[in-house]
Protein backbone atom coordinates (compact mmCIF):
# COMPACT_ATOMS: atom_id res chain seq x y z
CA UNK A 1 0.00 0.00 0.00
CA UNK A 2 2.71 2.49 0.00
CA UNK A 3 2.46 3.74 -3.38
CA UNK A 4 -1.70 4.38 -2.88
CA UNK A 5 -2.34 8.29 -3.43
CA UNK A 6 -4.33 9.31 -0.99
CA UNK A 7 -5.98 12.34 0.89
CA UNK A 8 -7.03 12.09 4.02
CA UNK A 9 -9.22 14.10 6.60
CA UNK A 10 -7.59 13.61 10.06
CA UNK A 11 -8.29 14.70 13.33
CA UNK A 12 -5.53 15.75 16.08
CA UNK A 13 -6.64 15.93 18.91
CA UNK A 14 -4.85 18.41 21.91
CA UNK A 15 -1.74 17.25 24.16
CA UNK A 16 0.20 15.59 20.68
CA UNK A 17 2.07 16.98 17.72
CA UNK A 18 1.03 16.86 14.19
CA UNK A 19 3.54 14.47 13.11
CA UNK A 20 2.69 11.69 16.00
CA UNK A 21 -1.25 12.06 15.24
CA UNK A 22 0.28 10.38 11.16
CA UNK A 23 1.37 7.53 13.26
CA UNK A 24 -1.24 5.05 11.96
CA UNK A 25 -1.24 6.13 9.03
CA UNK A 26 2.38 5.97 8.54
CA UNK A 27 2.07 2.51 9.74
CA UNK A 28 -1.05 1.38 7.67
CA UNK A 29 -0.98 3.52 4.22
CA UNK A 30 2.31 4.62 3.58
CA UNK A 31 5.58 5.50 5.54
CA UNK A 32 5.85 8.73 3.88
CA UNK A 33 2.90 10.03 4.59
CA UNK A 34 2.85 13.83 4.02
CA UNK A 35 0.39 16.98 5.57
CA UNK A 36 -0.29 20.25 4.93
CA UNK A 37 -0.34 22.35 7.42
CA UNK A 38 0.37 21.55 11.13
CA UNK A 39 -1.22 22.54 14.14
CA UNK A 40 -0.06 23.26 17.24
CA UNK A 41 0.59 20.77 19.85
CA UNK A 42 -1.90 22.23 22.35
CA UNK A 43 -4.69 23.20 18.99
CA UNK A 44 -6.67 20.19 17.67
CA UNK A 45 -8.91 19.72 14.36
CA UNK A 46 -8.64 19.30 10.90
CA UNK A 47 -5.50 18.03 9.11
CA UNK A 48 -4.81 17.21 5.53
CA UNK A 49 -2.59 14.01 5.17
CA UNK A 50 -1.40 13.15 1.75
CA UNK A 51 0.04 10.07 0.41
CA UNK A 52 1.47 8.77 -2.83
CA UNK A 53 1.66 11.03 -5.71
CA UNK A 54 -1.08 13.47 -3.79
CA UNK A 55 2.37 14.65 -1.99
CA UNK A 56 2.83 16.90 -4.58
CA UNK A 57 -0.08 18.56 -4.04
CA UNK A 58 1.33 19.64 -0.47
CA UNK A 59 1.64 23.25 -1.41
CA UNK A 60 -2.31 23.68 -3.34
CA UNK A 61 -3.28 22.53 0.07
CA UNK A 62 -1.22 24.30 2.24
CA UNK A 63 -2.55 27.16 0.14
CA UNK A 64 -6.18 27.22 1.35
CA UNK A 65 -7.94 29.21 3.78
CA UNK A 66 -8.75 27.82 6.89
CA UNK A 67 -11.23 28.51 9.51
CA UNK A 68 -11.00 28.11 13.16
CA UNK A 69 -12.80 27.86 16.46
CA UNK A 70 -10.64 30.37 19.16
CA UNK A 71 -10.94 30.52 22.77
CA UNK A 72 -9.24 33.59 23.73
CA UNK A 73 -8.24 34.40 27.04
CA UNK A 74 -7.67 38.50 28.32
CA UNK A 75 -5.93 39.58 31.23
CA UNK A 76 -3.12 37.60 30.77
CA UNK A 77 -0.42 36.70 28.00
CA UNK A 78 1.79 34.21 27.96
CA UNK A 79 5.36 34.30 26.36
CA UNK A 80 4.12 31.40 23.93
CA UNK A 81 0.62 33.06 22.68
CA UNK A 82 -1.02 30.00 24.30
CA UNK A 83 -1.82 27.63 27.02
CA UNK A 84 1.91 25.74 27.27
CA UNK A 85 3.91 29.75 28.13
CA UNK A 86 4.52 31.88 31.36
CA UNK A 87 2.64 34.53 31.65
CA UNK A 88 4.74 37.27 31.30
CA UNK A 89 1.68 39.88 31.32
CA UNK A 90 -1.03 41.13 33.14
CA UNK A 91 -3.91 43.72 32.29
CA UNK A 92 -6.78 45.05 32.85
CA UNK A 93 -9.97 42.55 31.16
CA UNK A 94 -12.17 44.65 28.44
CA UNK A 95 -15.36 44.43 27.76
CA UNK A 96 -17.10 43.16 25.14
CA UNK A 97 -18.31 46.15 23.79
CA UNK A 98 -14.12 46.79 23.56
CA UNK A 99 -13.41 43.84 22.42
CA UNK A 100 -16.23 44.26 19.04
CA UNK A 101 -15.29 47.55 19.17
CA UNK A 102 -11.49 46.38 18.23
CA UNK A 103 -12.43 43.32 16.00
CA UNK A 104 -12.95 45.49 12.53
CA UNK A 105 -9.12 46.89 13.03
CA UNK A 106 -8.25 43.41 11.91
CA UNK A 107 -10.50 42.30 9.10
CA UNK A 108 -9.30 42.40 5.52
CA UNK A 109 -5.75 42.68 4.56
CA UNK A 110 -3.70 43.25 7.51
CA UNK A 111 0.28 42.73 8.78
CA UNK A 112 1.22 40.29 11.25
CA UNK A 113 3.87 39.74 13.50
CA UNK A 114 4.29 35.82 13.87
CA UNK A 115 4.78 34.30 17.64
CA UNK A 116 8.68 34.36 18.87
CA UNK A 117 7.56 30.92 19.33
CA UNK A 118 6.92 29.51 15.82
CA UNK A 119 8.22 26.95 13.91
CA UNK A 120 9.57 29.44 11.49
CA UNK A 121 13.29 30.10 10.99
CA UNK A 122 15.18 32.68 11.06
CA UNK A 123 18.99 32.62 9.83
CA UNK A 124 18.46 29.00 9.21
CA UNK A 125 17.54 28.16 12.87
CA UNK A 126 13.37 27.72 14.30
CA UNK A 127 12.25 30.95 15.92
CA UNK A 128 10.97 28.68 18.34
CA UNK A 129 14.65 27.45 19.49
CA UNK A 130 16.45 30.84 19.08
CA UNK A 131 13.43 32.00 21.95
CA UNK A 132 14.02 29.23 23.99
CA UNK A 133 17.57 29.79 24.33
CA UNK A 134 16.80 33.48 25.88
CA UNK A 135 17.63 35.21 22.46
CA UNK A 136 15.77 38.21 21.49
CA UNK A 137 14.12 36.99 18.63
CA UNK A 138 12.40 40.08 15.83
CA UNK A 139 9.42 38.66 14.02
CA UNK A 140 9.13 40.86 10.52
CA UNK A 141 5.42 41.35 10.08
CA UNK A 142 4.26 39.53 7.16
CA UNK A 143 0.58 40.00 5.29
CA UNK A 144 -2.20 37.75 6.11
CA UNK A 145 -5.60 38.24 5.39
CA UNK A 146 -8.88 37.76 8.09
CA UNK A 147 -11.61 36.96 6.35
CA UNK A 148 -13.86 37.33 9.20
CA UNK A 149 -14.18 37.12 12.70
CA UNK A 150 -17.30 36.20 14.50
CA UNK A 151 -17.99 36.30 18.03
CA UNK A 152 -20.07 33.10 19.68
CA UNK A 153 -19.59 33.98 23.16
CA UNK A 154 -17.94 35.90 26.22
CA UNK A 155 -18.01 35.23 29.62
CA UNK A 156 -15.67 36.21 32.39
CA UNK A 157 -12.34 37.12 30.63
CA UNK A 158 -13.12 34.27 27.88
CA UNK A 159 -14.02 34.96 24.08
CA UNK A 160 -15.04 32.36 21.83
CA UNK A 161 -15.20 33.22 18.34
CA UNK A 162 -15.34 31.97 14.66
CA UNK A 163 -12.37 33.05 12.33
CA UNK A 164 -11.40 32.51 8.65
CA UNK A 165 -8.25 33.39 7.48
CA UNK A 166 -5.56 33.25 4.61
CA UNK A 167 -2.67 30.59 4.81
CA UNK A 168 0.08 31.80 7.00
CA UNK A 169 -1.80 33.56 9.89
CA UNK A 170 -1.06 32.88 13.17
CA UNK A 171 -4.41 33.14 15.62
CA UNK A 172 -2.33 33.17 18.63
CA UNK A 173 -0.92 36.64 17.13
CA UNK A 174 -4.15 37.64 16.64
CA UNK A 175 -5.13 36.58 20.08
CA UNK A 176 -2.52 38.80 21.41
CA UNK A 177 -2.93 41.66 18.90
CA UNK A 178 -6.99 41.78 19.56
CA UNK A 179 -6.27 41.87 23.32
CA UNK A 180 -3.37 44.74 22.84
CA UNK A 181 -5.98 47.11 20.67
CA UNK A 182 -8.24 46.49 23.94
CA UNK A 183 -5.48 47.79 26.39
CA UNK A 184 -5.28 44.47 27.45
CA UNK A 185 -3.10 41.11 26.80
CA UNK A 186 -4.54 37.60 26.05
CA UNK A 187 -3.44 34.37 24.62
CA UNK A 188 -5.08 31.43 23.01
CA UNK A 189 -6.12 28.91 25.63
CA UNK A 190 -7.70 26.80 22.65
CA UNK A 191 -7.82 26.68 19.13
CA UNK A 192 -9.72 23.79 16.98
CA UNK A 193 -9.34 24.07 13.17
CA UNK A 194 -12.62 23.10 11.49
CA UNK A 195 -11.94 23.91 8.05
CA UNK A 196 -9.47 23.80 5.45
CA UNK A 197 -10.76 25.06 2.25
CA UNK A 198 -14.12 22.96 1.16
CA UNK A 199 -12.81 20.06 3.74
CA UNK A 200 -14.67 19.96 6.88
CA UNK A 201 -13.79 18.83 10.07
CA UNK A 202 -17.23 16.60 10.51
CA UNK A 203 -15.74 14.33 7.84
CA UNK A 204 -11.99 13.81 9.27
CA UNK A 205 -11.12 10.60 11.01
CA UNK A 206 -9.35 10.11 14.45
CA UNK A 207 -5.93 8.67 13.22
CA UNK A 208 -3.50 10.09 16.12
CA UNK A 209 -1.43 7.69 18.54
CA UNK A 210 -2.48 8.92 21.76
């Protein structure tokens, strides 16, 4: 079965990385098992594994807006943009009337910094281990596009919200950018991705080694 081209709808689930939820699939399709687009190891939802020939589709995937259920918490913000970080700041929680007030400053075509800790590299080494090491780490803003941004709920210093987005933007910087336009901080305290272009999370399977 190792030359079968495939695409696959997986789910990851939170607490493992995007490579070990491939594990069976490594094991039972093909060895070389490709995906586009990983998630966080604390995020969970939709991933895209290809196999066979499909693996050089990786990029047309990887391409594809996504959209994504965000838990965001205010107040606090953690030197990671999510759940796994210190918190390294404290403020002041808005309201929601701030926090919708805010929300149109980042619709459309906008400029992002990436997290410090990102899987991107800079000078041929992960952002992520350059940060870890204590080294100041600059993050060029790069342009992503928001779609749109929907609240479902807030309670306490917890929003919920809907969000669809271009490839390449980060929702924990848009966690902590949302909560900095409030005179606040916040981080991402969960994230499930439950759609990558037309694919839909509803149809993905549970392939992870947990």
């Amino acid at each position: 079965m190792g030359n079968r081209a495939s695409i696959l709808l997986v789910y990851k689930p939170s607490g493992v990385t995007s490579f070990t939820s491939l594990g069976t699939i490594k094991r039972t399709v093909d060895p070389k098992v490709g995906h586009a687009g990983t998630l966080d190891k604390f995020a969970q939802g939709l991933m895209i594994a290809l196999t066979g020939s499909m693996t050089k589709l990786n990029q047309v995937f990887s391409s594809m807006d996504k959209r994504y259920r965000a838990t965001i918490v205010f107040g606090k913000e953690t030197d990671t943009l999510d759940p796994e970080g210190e918190v390294i700041a404290t403020a002041a929680v808005p309201t929601l009337e701030q926090i919708q007030d805010a929300i149109p400053l980042f619709i459309g075509d906008i400029q992002q910094s990436p997290p410090q800790y990102s899987a991107l590299h800079i000078g041929g080494k992960r952002a992520s281990k350059l940060a870890r090491e204590g080294k100041v780490v600059v993050m060029e803003k790069r342009p992503v596009s928001v779609y749109s941004f929907e609240v479902v709920s807030f309670e306490n210093d917890r929003l919920v919200a809907d969000i669809h987005v271009s490839k390449g933007t980060y929702i924990r910087s848009l966690a902590r950018d949302l909560a900095l336009a409030c005179n606040s901080r916040g981080y991402l305290v969960e994230l499930v991705r439950t759609q990558i272009g037309p694919f839909l999370l509803k149809d993905a399977i549970p392939c992870a080694d947990t």
